[in-house]
N, C-alpha and C. Protein backbone atom coordinates (compact mmCIF):
# COMPACT_ATOMS: atom_id res chain seq x y z
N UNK A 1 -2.37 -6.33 -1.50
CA UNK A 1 -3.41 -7.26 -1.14
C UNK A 1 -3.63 -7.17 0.37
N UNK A 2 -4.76 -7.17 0.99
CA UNK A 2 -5.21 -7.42 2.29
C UNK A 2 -4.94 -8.89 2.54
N UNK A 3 -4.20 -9.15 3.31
CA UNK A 3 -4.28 -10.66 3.54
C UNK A 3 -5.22 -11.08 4.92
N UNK A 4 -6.31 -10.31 5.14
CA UNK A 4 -7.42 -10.89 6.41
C UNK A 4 -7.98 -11.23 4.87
N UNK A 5 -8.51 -10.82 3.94
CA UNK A 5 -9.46 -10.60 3.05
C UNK A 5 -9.60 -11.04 1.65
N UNK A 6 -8.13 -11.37 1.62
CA UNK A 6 -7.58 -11.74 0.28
C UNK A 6 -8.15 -10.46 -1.03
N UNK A 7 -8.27 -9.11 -0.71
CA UNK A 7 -8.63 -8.28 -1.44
C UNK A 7 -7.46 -7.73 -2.23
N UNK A 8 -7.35 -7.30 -3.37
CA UNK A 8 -6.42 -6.99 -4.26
C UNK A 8 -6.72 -5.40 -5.04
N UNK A 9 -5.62 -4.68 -5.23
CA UNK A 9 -6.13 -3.18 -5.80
C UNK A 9 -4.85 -3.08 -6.40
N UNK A 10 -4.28 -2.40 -7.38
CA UNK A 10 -3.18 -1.85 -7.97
C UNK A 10 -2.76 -0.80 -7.83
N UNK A 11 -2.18 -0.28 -7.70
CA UNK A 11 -1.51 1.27 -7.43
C UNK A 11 -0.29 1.49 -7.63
N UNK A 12 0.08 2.46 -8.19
CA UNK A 12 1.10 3.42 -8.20
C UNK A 12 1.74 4.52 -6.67
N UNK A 13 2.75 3.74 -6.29
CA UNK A 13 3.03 4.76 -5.19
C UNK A 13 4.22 5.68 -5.78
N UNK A 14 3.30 7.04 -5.16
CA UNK A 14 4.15 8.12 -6.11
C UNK A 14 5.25 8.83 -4.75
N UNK A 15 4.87 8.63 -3.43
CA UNK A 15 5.98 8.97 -2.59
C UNK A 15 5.87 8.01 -1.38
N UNK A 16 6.81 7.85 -0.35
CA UNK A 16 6.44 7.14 0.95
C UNK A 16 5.99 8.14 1.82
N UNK A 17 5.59 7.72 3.23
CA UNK A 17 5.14 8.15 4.93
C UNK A 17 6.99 8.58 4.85
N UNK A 18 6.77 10.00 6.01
CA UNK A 18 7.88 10.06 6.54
C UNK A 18 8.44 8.80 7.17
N UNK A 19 10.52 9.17 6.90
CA UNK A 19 10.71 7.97 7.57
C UNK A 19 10.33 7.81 9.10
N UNK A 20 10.14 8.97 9.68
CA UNK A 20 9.58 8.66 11.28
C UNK A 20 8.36 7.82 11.51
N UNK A 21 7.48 7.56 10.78
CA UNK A 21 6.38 7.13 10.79
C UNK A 21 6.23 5.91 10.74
N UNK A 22 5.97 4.95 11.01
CA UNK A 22 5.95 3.51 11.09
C UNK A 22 5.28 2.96 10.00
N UNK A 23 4.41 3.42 9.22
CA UNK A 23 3.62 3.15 7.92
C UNK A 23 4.44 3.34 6.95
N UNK A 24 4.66 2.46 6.18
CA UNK A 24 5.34 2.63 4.61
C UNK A 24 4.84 3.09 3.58
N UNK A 25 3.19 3.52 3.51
CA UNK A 25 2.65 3.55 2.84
C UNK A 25 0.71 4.64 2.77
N UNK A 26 0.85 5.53 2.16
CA UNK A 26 -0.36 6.17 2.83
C UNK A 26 -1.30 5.72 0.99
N UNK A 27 -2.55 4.93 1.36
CA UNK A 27 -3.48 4.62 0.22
C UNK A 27 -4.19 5.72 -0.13
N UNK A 28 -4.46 5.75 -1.10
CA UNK A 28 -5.87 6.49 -1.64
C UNK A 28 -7.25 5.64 -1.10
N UNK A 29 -8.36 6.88 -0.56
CA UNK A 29 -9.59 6.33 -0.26
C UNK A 29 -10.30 5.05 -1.11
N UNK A 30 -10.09 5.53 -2.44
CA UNK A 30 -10.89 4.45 -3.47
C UNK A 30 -9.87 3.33 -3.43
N UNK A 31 -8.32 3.02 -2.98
CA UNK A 31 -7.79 1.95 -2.72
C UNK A 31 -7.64 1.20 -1.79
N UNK A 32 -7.95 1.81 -0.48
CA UNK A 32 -8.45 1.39 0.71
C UNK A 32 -9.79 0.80 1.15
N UNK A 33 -10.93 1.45 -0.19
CA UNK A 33 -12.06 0.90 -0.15
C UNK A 33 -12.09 -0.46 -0.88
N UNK A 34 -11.60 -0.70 -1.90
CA UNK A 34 -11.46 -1.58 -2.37
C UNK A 34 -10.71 -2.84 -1.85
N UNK A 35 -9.68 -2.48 -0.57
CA UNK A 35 -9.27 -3.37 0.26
C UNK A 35 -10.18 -3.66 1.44
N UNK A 36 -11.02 -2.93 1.68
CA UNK A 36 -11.98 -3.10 2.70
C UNK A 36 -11.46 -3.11 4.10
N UNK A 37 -10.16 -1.82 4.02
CA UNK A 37 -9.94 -0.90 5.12
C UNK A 37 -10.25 -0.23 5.26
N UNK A 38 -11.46 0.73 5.24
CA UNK A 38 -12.03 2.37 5.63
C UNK A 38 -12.48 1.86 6.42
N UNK A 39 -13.14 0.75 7.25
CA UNK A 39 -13.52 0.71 8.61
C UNK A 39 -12.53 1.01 9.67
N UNK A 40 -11.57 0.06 9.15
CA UNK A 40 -10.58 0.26 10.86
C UNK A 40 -9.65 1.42 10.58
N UNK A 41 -9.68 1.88 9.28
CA UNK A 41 -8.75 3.27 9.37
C UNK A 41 -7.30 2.63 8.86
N UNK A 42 -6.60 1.84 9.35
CA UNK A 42 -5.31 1.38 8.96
C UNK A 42 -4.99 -0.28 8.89
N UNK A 43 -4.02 -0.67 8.10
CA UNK A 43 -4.34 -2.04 7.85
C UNK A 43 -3.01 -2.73 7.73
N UNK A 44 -2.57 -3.46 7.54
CA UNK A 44 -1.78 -4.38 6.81
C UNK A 44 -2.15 -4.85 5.05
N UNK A 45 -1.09 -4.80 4.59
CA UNK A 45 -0.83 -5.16 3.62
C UNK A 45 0.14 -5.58 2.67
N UNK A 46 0.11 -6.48 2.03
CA UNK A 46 1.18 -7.17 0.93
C UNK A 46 1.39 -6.41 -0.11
N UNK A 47 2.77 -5.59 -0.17
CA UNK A 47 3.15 -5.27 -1.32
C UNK A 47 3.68 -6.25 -2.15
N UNK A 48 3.53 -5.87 -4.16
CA UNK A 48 4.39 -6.82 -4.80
C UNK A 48 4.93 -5.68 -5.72
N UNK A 49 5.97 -5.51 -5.99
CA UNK A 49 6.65 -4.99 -7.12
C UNK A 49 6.60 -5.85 -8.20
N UNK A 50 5.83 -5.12 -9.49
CA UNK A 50 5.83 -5.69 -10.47
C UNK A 50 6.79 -5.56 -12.03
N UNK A 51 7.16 -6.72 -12.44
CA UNK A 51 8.71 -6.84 -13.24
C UNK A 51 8.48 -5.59 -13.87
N UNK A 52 9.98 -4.64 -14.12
CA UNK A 52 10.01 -3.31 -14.99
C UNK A 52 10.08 -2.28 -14.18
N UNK A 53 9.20 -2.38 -12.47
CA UNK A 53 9.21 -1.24 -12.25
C UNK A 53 10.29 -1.16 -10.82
N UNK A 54 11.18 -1.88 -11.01
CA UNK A 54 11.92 -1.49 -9.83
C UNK A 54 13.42 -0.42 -10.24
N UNK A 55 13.63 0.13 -11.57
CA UNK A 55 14.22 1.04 -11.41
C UNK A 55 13.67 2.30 -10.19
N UNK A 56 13.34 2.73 -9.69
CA UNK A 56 12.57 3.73 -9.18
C UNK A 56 12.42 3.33 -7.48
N UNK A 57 12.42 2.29 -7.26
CA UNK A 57 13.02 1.77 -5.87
C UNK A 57 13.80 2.22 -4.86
N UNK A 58 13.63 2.66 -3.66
CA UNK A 58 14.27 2.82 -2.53
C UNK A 58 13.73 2.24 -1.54
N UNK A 59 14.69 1.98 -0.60
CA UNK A 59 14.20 1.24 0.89
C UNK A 59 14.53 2.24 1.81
N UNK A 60 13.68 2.42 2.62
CA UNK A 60 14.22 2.84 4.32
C UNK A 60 15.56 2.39 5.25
């Protein structure tokens, strides 16, 4: 979710940003559009893990 925007999209993240990289997370265009980040290029956002899928989990 965008929280300037309260915009919401679902996705599947299939790998992370290197750990050097300060971003946790690189979107797909059509999920970024739908958050109504393709203007500024990069954003903030609220992840939620949803029940079932945290076998598959790692942290930095």
């Amino acid at each position: 979710m965008n929280p300037k925007n309260g915009k919401s999209v679902v996705v599947k993240i299939n790998d992370r940003m290197n750990a050097k990289n300060k971003r946790l997370i690189d979107l797909s265009q059509a999920a970024a559009e739908k958050l109504g980040l393709i203007q500024q290029g990069i954003g903030e956002v609220v992840m939620e893990v949803f029940p079932g899928e945290t076998d598959y989990i790692s942290t930095r």
